[in-house]
PDB file of N, CA and C in Angstrom:
ATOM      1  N   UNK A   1      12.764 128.914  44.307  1.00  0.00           N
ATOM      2  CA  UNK A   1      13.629 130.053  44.071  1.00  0.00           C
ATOM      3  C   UNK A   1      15.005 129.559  43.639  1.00  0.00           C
ATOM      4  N   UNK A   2      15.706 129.815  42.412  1.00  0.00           N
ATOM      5  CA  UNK A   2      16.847 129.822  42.006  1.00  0.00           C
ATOM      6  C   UNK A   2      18.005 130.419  43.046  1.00  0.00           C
ATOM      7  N   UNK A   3      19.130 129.359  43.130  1.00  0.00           N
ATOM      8  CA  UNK A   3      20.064 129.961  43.910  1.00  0.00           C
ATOM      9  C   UNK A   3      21.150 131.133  42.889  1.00  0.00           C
ATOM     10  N   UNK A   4      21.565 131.897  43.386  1.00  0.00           N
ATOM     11  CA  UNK A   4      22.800 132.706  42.484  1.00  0.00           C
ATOM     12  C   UNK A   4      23.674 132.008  42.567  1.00  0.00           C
ATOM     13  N   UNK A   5      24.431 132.153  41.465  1.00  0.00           N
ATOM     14  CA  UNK A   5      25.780 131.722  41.207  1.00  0.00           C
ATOM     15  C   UNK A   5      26.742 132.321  41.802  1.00  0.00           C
ATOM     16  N   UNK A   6      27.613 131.952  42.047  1.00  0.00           N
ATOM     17  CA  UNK A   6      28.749 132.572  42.812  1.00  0.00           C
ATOM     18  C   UNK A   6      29.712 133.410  41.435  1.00  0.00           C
ATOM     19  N   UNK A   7      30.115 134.666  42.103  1.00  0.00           N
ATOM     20  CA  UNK A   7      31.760 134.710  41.091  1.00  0.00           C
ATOM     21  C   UNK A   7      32.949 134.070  41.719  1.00  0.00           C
ATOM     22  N   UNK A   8      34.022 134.118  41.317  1.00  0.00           N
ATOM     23  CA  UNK A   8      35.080 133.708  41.681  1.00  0.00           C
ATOM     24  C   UNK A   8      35.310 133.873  43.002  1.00  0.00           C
ATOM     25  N   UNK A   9      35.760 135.253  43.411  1.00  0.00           N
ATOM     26  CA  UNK A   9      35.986 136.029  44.518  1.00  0.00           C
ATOM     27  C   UNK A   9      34.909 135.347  45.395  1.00  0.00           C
ATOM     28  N   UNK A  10      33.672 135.231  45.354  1.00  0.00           N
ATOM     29  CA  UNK A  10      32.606 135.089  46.258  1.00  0.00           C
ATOM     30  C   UNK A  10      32.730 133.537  46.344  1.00  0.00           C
ATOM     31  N   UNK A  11      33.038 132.730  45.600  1.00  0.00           N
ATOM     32  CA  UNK A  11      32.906 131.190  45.611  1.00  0.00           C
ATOM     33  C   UNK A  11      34.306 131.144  47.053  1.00  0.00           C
ATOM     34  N   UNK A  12      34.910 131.626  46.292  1.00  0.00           N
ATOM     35  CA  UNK A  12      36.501 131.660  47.391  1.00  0.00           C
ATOM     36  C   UNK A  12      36.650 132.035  48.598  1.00  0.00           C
ATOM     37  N   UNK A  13      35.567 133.091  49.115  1.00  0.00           N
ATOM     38  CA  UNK A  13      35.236 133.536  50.144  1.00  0.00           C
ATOM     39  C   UNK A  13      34.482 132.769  51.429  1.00  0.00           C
ATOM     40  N   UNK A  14      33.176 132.252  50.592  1.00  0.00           N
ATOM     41  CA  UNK A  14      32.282 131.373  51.021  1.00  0.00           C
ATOM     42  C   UNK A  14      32.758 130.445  51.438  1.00  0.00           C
ATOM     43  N   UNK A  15      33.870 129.353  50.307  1.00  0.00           N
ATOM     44  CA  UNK A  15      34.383 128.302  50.634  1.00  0.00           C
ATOM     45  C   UNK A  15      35.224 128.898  52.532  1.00  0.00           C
ATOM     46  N   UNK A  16      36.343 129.727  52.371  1.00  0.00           N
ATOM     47  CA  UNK A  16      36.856 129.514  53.328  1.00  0.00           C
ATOM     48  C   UNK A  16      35.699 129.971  54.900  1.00  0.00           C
ATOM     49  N   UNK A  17      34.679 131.132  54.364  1.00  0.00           N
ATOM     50  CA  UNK A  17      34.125 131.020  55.459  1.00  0.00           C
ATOM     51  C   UNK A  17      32.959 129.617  56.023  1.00  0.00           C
ATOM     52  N   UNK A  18      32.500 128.952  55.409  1.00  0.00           N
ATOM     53  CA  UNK A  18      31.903 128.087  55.498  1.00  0.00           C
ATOM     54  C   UNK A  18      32.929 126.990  56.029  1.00  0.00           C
ATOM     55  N   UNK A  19      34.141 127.062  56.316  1.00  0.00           N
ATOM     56  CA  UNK A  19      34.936 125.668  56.381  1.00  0.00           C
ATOM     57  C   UNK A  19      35.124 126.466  58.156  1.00  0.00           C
ATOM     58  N   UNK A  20      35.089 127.420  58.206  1.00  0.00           N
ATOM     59  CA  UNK A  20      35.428 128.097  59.578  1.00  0.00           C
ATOM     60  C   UNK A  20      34.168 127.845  60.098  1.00  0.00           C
ATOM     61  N   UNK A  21      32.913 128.268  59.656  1.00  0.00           N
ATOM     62  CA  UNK A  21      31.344 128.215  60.296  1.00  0.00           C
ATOM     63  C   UNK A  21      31.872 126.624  60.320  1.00  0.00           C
ATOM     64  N   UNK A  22      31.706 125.509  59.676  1.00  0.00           N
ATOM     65  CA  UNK A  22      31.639 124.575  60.368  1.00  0.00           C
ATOM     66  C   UNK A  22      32.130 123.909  61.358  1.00  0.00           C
ATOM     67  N   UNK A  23      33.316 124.614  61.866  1.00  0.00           N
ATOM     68  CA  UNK A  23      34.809 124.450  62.790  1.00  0.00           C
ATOM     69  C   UNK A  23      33.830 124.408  63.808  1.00  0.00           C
ATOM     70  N   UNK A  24      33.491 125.683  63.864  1.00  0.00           N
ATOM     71  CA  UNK A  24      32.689 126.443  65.021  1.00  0.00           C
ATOM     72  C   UNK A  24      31.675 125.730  65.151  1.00  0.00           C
ATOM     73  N   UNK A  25      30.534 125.399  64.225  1.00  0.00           N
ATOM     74  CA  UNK A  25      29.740 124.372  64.457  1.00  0.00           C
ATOM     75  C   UNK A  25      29.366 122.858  65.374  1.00  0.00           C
ATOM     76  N   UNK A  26      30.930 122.644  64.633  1.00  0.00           N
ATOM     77  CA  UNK A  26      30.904 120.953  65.869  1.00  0.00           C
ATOM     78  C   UNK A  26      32.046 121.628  66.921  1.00  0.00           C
ATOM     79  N   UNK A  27      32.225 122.621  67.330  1.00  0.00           N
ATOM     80  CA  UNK A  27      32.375 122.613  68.364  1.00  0.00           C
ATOM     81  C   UNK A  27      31.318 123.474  69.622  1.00  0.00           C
ATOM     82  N   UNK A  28      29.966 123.084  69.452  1.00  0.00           N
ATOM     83  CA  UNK A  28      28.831 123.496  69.528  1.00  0.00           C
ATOM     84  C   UNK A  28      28.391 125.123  69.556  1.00  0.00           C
ATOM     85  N   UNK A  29      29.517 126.372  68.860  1.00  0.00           N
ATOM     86  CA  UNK A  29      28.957 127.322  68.618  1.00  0.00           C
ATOM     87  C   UNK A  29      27.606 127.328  67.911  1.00  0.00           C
ATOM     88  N   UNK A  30      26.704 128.475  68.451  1.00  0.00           N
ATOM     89  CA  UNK A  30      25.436 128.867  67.396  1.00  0.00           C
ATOM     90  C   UNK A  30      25.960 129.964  66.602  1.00  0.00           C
ATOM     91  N   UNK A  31      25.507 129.993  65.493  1.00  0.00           N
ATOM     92  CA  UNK A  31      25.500 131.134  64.745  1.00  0.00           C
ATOM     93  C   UNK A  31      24.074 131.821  64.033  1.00  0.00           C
ATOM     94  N   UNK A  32      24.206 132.994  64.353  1.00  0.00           N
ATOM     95  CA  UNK A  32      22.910 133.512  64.219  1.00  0.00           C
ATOM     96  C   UNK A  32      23.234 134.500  63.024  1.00  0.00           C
ATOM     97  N   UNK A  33      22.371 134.760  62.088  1.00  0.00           N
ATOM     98  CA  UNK A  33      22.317 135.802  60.962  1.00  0.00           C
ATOM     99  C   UNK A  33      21.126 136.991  61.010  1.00  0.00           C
ATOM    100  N   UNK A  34      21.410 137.720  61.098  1.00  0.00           N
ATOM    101  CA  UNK A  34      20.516 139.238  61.689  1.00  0.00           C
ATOM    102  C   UNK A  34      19.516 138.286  62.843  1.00  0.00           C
ATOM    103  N   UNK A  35      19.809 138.013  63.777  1.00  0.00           N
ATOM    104  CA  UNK A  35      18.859 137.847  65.391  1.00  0.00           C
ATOM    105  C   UNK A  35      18.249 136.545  64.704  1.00  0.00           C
ATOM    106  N   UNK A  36      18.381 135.869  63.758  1.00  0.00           N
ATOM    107  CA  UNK A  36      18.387 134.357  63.459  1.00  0.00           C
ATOM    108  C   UNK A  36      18.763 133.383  63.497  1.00  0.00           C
ATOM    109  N   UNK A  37      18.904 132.086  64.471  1.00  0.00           N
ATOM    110  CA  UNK A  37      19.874 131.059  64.304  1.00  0.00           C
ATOM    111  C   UNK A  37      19.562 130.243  62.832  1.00  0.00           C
ATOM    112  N   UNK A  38      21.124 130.337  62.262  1.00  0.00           N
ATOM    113  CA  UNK A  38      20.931 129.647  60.619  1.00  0.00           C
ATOM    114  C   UNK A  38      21.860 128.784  60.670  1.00  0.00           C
ATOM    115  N   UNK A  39      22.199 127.882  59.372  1.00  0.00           N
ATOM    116  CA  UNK A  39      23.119 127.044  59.120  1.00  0.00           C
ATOM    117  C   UNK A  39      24.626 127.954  58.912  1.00  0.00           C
ATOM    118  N   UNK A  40      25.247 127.170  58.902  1.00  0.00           N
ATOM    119  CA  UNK A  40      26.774 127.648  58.273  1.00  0.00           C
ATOM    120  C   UNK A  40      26.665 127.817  56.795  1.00  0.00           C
ATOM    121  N   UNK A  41      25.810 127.279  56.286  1.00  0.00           N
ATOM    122  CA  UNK A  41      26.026 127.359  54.512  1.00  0.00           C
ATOM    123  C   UNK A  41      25.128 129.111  54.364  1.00  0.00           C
ATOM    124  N   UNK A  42      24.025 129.299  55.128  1.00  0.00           N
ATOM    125  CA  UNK A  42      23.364 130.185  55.155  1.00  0.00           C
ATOM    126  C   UNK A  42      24.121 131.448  55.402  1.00  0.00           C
ATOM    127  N   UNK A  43      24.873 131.400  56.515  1.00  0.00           N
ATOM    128  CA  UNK A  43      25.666 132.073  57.149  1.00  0.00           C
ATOM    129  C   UNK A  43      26.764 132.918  56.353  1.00  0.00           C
ATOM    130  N   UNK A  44      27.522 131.871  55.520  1.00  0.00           N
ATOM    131  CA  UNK A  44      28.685 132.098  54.483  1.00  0.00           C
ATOM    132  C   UNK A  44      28.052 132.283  53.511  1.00  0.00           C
ATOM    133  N   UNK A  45      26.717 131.842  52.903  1.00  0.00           N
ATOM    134  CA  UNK A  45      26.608 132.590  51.180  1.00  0.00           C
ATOM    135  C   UNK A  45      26.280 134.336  51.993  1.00  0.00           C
ATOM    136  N   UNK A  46      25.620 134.773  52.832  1.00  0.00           N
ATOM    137  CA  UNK A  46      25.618 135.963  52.950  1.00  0.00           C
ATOM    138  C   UNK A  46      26.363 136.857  52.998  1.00  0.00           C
ATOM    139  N   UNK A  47      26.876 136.362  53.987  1.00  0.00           N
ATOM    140  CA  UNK A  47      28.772 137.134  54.219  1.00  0.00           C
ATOM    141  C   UNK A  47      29.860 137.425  53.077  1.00  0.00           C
ATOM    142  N   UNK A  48      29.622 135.910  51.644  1.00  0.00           N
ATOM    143  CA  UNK A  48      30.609 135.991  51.011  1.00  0.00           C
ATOM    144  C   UNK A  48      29.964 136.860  49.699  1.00  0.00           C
ATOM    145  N   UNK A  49      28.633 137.066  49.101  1.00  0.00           N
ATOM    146  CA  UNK A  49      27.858 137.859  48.719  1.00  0.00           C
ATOM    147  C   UNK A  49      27.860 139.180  48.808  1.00  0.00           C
ATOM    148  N   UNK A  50      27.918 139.562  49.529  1.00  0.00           N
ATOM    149  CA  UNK A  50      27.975 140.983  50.401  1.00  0.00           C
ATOM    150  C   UNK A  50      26.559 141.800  49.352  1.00  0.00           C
ATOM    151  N   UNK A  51      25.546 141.014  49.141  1.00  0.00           N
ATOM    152  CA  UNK A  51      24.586 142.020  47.697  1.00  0.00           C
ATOM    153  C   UNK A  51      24.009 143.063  48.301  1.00  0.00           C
ATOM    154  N   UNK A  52      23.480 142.841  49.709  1.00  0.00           N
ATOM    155  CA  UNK A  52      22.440 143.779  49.777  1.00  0.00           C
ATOM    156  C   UNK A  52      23.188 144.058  51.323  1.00  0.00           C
ATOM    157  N   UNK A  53      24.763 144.780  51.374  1.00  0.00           N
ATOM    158  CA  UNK A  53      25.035 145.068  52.597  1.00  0.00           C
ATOM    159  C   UNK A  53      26.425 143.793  53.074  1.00  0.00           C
ATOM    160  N   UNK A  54      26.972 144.526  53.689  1.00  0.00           N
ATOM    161  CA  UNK A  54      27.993 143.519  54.524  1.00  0.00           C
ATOM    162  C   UNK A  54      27.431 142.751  55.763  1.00  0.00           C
ATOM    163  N   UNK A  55      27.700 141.935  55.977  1.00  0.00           N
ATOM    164  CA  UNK A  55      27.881 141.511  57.361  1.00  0.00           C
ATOM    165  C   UNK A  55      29.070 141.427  58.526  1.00  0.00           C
ATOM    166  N   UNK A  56      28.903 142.200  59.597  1.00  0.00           N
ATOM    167  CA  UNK A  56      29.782 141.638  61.107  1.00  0.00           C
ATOM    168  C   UNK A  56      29.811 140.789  61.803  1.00  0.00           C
ATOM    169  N   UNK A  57      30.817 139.723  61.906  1.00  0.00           N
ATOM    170  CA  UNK A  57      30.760 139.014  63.717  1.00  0.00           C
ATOM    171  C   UNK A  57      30.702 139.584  64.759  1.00  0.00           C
ATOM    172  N   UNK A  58      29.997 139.452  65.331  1.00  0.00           N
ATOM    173  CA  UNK A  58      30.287 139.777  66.950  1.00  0.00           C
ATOM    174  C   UNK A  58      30.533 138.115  67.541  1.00  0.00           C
ATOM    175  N   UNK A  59      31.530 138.121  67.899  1.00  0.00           N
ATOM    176  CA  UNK A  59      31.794 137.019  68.790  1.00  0.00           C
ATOM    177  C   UNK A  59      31.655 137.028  69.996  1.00  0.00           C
ATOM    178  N   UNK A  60      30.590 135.860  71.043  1.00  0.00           N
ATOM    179  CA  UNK A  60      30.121 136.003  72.200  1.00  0.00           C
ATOM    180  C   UNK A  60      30.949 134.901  73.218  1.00  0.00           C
ATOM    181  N   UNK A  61      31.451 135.177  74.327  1.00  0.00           N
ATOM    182  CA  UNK A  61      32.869 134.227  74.698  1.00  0.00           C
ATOM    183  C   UNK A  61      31.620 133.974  76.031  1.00  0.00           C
ATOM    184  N   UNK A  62      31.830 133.123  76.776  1.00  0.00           N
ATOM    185  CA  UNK A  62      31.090 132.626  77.991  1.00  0.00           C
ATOM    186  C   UNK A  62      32.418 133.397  79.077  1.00  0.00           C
ATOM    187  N   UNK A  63      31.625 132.801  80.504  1.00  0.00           N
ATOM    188  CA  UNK A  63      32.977 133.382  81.282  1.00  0.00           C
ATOM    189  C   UNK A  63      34.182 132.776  81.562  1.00  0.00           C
ATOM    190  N   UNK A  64      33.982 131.409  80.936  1.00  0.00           N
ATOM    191  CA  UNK A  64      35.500 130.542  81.118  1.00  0.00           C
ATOM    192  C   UNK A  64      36.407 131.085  79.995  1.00  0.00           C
ATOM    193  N   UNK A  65      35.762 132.056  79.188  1.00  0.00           N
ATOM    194  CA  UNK A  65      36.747 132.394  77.992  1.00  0.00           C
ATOM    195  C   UNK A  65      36.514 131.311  76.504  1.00  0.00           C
ATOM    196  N   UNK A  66      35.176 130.611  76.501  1.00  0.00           N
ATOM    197  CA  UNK A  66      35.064 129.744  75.269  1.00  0.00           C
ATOM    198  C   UNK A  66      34.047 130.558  74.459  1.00  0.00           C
ATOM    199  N   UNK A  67      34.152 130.220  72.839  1.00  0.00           N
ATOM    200  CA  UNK A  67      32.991 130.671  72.124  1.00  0.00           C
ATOM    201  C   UNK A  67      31.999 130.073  72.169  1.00  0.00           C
ATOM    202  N   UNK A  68      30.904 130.661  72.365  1.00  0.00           N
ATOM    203  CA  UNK A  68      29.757 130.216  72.658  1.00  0.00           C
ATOM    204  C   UNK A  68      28.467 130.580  71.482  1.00  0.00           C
ATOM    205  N   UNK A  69      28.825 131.767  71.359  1.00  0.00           N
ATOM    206  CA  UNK A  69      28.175 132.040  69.938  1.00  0.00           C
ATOM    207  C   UNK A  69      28.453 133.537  68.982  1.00  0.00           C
ATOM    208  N   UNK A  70      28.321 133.324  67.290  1.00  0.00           N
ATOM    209  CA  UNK A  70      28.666 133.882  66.640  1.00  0.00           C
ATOM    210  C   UNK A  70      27.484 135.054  66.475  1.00  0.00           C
ATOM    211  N   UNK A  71      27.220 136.127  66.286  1.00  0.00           N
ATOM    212  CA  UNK A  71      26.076 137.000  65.633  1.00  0.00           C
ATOM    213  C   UNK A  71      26.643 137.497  64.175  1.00  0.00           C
ATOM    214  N   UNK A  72      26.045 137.279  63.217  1.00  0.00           N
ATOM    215  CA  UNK A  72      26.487 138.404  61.762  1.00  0.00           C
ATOM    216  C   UNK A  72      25.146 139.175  61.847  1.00  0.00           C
ATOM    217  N   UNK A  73      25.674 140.450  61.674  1.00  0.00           N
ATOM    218  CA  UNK A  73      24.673 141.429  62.013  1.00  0.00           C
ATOM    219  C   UNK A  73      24.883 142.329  60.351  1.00  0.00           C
ATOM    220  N   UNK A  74      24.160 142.476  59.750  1.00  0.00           N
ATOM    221  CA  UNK A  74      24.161 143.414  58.735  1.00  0.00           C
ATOM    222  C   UNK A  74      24.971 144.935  59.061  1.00  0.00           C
ATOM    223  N   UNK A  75      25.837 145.601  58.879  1.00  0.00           N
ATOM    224  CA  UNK A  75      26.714 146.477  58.607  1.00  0.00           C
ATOM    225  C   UNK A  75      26.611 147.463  57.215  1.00  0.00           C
ATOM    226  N   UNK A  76      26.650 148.340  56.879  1.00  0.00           N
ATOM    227  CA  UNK A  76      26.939 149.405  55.815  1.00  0.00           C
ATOM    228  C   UNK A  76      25.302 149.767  55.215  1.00  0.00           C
ATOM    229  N   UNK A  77      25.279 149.813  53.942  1.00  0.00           N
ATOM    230  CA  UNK A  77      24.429 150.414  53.500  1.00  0.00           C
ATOM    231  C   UNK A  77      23.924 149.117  52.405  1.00  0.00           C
ATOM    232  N   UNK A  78      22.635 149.148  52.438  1.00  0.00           N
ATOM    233  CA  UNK A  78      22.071 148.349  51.408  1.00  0.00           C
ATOM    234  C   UNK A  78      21.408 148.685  49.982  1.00  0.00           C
ATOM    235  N   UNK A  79      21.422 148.732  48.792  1.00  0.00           N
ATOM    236  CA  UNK A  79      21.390 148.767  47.640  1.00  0.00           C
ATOM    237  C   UNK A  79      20.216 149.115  47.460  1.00  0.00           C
ATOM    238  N   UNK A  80      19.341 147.877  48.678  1.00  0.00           N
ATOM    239  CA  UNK A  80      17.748 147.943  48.159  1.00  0.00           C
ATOM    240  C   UNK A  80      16.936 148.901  49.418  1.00  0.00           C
ATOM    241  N   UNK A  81      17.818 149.437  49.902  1.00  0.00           N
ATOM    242  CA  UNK A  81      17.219 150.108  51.072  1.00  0.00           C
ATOM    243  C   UNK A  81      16.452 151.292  50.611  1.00  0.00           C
ATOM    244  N   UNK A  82      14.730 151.432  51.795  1.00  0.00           N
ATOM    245  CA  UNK A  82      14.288 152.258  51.235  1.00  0.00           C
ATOM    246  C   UNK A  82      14.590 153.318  52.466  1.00  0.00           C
ATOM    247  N   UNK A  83      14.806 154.601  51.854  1.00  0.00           N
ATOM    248  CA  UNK A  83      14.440 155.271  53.198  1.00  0.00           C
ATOM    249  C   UNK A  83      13.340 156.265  53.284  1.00  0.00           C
TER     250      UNK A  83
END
């Protein structure tokens, strides 16, 4: 499968979210994409894409107050949605 090309806006996006997913990364956050644990590259082409729908963080803190893990959960309406 061919990857898409980025536009501008979306290359720019990705870049900065992917430099944050990896922050979070080595500092052993998981990040999960709709109830999936994925990579950070996975994570940020979706988010910075937005094709088929936005994505949300929910950020999950433990009880000492550290991040422990990220969720992007699909948000709005999707293009290809059937109803």
């Amino acid at each position: 499968m061919k990857k898409k090309k980025f536009t501008k806006e979306e290359r720019i996006r990705y870049d900065a979210l992917l430099k944050q997913m990896k922050h979070y990364e080595k500092q052993g956050v998981e990040i999960l994409l709709s109830g999936e644990r994925c990579s950070p590259e996975k994570a940020a082409s979706a988010c910075a894409v937005k094709e088929h729908g936005c994505y949300m963080g929910d950020y999950i803190w433990n009880e000492k107050g550290e991040l422990t893990e990220i969720h992007y959960d699909k948000v709005g309406k999707s293009s290809d949605r059937h109803s």
